[in-house]
C-alpha atoms as a PDB file:
ATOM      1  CA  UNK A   1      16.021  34.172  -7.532  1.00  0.00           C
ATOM      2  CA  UNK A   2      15.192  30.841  -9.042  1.00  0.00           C
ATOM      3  CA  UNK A   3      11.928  28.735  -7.579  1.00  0.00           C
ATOM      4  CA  UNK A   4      12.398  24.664  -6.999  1.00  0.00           C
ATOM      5  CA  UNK A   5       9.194  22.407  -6.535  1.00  0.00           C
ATOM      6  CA  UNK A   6       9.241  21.260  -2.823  1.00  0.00           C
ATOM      7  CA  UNK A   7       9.226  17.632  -4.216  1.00  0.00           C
ATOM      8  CA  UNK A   8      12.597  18.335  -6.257  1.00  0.00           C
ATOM      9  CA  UNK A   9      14.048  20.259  -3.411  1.00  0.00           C
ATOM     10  CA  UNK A  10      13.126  17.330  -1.099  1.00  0.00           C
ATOM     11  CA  UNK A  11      14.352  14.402  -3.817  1.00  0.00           C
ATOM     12  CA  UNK A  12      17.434  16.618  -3.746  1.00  0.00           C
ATOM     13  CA  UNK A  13      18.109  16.993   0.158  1.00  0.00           C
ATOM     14  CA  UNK A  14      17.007  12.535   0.543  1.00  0.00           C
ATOM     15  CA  UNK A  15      19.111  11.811  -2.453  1.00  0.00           C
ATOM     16  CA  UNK A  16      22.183  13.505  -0.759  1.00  0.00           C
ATOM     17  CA  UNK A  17      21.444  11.881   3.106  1.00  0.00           C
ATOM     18  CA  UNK A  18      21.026   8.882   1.571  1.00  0.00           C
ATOM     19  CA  UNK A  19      24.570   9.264  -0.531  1.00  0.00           C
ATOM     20  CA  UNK A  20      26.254  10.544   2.906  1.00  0.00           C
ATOM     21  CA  UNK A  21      24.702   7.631   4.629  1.00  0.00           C
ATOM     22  CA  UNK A  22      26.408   5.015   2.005  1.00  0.00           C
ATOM     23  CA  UNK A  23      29.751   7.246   2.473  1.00  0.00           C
ATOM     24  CA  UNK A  24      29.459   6.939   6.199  1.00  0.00           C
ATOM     25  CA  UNK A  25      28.896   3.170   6.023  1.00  0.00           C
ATOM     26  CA  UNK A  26      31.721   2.348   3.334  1.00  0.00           C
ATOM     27  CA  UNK A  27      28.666   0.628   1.398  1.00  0.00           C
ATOM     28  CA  UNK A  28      29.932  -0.512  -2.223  1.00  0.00           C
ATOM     29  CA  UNK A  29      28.057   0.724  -5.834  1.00  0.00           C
ATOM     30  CA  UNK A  30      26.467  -2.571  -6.229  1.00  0.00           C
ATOM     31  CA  UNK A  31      25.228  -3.123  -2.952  1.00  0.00           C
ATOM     32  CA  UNK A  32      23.757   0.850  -3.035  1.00  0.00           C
ATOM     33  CA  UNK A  33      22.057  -0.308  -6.078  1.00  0.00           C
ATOM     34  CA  UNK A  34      20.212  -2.767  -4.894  1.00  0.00           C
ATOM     35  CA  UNK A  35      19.076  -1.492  -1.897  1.00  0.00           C
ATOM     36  CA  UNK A  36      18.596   1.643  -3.968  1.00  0.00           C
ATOM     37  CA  UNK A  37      15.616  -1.070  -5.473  1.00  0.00           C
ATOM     38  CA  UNK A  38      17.677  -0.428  -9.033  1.00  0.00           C
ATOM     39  CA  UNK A  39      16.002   2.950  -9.367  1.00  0.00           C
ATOM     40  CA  UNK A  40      16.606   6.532  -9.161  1.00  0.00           C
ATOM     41  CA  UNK A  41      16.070   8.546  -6.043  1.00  0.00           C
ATOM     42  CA  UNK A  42      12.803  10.091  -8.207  1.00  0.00           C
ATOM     43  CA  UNK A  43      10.100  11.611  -5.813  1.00  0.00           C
ATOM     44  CA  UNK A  44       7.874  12.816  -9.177  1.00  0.00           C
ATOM     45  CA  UNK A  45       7.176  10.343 -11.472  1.00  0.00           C
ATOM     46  CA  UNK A  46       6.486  12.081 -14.783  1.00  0.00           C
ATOM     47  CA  UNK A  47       3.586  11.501 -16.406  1.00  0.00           C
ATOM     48  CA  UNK A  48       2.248   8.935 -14.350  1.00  0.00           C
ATOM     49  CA  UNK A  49       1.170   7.803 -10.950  1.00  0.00           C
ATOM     50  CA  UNK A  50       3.591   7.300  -8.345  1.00  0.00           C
ATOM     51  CA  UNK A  51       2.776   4.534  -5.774  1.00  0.00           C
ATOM     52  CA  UNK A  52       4.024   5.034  -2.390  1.00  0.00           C
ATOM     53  CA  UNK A  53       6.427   3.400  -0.736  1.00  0.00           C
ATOM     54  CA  UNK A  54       5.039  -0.444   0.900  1.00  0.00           C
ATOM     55  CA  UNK A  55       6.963   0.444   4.173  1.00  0.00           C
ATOM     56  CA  UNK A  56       5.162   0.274   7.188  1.00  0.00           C
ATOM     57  CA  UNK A  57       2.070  -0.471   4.906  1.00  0.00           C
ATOM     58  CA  UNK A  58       1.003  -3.106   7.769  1.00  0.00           C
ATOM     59  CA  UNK A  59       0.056  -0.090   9.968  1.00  0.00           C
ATOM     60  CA  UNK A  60      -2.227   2.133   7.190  1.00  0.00           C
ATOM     61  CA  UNK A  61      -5.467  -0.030   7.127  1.00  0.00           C
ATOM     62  CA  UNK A  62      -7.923   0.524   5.753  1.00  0.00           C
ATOM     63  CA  UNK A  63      -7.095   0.320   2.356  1.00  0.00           C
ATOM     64  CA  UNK A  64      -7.294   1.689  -1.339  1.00  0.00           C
ATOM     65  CA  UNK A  65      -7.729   5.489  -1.966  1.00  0.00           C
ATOM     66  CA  UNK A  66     -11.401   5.864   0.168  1.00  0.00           C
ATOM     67  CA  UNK A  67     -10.573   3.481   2.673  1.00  0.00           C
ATOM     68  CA  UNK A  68     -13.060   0.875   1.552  1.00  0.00           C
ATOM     69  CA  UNK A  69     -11.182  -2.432   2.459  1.00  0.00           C
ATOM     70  CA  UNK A  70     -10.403  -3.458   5.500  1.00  0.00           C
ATOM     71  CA  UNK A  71      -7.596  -5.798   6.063  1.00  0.00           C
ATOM     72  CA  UNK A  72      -4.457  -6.651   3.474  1.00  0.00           C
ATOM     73  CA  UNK A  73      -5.995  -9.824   3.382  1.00  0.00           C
ATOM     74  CA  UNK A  74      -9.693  -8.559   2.036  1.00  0.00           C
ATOM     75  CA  UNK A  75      -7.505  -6.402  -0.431  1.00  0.00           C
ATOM     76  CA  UNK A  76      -5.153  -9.573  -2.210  1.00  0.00           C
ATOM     77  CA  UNK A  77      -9.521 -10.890  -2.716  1.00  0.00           C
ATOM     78  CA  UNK A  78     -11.442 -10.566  -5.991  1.00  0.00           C
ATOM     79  CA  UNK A  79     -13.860  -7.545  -5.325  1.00  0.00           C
ATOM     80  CA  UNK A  80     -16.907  -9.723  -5.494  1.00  0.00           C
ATOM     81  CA  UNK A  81     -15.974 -11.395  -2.009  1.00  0.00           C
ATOM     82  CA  UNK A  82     -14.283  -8.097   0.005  1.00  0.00           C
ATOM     83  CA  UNK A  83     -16.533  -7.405   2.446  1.00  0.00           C
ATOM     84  CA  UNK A  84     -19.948  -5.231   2.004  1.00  0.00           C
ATOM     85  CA  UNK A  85     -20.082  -3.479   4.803  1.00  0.00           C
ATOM     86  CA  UNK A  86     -17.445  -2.943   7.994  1.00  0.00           C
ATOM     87  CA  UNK A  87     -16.498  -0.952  11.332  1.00  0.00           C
ATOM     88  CA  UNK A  88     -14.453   1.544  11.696  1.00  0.00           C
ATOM     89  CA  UNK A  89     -12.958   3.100  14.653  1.00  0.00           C
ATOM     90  CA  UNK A  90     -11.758  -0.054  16.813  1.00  0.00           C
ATOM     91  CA  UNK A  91      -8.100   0.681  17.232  1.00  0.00           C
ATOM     92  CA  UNK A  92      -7.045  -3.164  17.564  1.00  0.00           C
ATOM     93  CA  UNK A  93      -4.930  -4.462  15.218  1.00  0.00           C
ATOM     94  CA  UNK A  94      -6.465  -8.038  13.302  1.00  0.00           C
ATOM     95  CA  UNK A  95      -2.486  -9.746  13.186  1.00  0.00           C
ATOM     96  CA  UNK A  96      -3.936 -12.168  11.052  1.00  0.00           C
ATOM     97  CA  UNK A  97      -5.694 -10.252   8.231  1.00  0.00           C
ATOM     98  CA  UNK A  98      -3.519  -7.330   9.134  1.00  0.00           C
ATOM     99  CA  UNK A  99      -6.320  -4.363   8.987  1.00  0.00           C
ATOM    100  CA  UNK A 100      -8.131  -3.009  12.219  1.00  0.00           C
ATOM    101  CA  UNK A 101     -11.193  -4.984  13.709  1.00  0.00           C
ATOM    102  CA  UNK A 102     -13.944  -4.534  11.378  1.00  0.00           C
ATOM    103  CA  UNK A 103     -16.490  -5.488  14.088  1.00  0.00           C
ATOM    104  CA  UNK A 104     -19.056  -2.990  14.392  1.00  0.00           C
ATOM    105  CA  UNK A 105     -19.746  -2.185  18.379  1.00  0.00           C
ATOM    106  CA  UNK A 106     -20.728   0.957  19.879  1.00  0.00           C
ATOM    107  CA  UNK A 107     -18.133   4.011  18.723  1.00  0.00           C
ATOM    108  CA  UNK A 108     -17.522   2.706  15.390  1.00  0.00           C
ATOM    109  CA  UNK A 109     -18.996   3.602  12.104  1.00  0.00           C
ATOM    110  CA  UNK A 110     -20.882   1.223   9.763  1.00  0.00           C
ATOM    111  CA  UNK A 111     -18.967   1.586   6.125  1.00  0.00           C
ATOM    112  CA  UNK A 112     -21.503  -0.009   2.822  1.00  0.00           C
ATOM    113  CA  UNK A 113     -19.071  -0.467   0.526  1.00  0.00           C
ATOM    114  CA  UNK A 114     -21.960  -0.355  -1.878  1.00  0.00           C
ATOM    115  CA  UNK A 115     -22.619   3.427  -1.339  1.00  0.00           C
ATOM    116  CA  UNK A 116     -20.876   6.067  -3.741  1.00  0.00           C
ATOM    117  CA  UNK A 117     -17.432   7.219  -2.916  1.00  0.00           C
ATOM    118  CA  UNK A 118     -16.976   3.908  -0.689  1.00  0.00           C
ATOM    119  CA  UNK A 119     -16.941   1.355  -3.828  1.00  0.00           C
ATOM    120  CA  UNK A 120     -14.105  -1.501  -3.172  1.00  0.00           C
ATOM    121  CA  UNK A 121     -14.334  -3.095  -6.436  1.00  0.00           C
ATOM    122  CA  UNK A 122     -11.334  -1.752  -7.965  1.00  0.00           C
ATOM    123  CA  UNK A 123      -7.807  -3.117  -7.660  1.00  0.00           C
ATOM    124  CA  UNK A 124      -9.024  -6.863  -7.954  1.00  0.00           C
ATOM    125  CA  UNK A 125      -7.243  -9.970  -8.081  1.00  0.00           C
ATOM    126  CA  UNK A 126      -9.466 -12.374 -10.440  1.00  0.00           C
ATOM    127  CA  UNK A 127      -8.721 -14.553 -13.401  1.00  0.00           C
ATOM    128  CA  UNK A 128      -9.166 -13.088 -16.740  1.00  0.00           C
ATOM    129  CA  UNK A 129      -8.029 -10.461 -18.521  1.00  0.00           C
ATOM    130  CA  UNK A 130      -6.130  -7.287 -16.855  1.00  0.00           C
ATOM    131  CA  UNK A 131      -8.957  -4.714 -17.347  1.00  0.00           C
ATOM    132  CA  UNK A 132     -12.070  -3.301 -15.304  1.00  0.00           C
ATOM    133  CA  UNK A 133      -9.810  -2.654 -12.485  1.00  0.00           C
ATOM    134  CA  UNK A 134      -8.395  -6.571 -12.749  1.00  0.00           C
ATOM    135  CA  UNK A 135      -4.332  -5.756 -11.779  1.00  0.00           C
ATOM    136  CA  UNK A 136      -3.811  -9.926 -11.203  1.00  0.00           C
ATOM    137  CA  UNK A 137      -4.718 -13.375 -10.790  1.00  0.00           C
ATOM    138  CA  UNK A 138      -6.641 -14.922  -8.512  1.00  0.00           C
ATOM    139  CA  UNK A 139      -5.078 -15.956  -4.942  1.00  0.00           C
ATOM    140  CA  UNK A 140      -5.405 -18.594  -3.083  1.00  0.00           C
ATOM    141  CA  UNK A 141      -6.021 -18.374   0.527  1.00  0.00           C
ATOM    142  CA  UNK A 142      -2.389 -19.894   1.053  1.00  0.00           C
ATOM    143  CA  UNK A 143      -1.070 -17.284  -1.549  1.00  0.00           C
ATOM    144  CA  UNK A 144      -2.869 -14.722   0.038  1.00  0.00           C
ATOM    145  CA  UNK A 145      -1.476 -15.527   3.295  1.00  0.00           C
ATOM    146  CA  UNK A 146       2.069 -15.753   2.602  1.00  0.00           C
ATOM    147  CA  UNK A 147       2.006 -12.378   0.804  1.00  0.00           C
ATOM    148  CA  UNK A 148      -0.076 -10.835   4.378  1.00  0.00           C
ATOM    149  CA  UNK A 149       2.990 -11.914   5.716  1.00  0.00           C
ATOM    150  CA  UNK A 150       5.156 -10.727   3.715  1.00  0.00           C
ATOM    151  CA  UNK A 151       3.802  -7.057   3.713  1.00  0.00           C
ATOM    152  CA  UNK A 152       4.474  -7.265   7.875  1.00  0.00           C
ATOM    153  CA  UNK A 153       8.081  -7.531   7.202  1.00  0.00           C
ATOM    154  CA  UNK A 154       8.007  -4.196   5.177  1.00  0.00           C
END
């Protein structure tokens, strides 16, 4: 008896759905390619961190690992100007940030982003150099915008 990580086992079972699927639908090599994304069907990435997939990624507010930003929008800011504090626990959707209501009413819970394990300053979008959790350059509101809208097509 031989033992398989669930991940391999799983990449194994997708990759083969996803080859039947392509079979089925008398897709050709280049087009599985690029919807493939030009990678491998890889659900461990070896020595490194794996992002997840962006699908869907409209519906998964709030955002980064602890849940400290509220909207896509607030995310694509520099960390100096995400908001300090938020609600959470309003259910309605903000369609224009894309993140729930941050409004704080009665039900919801006040988040200080300035409290330990609720930090949002990493992941920032600033000019300057790509360190100190800087992953790209600062965005315009208009920037900003058209890649909120973007991410609601995924």
């Amino acid at each position: 008896m031989t033992e398989t990580s669930f991940g391999w086992a799983l990449a194994v079972v997708t990759g083969r759905v996803i080859e039947r699927w392509y079979v089925d639908k008398d897709i050709p090599p280049a087009e599985r390619d690029r919807m493939d994304g030009y990678r491998a069907n890889c659900i461990q990435a070896p020595f490194g961190y794996k992002a997840r997939p962006l699908n869907g990624v409209w519906a998964t507010a709030p955002f980064l690992h602890n849940g400290s930003v509220p909207s896509l929008y607030d995310l694509l800011t520099p960390a100096a100007e995400r908001p300090k504090s938020f609600c959470l626990g309003n259910l309605e959707l903000d369609p224009v940030k894309v993140g729930y209501d941050p409004t704080c009413r009665r039900g919801t819970t006040r988040i200080d982003t300035a409290a330990n394990g609720n930090r949002n300053i990493g992941h920032s979008f600033e000019d300057g150099p790509r360190r100190g959790g800087v992953i790209g350059p600062r965005l315009e509101h208009d920037d900003r915008m058209a890649l909120v809208e973007y991410l609601k097509t995924l």
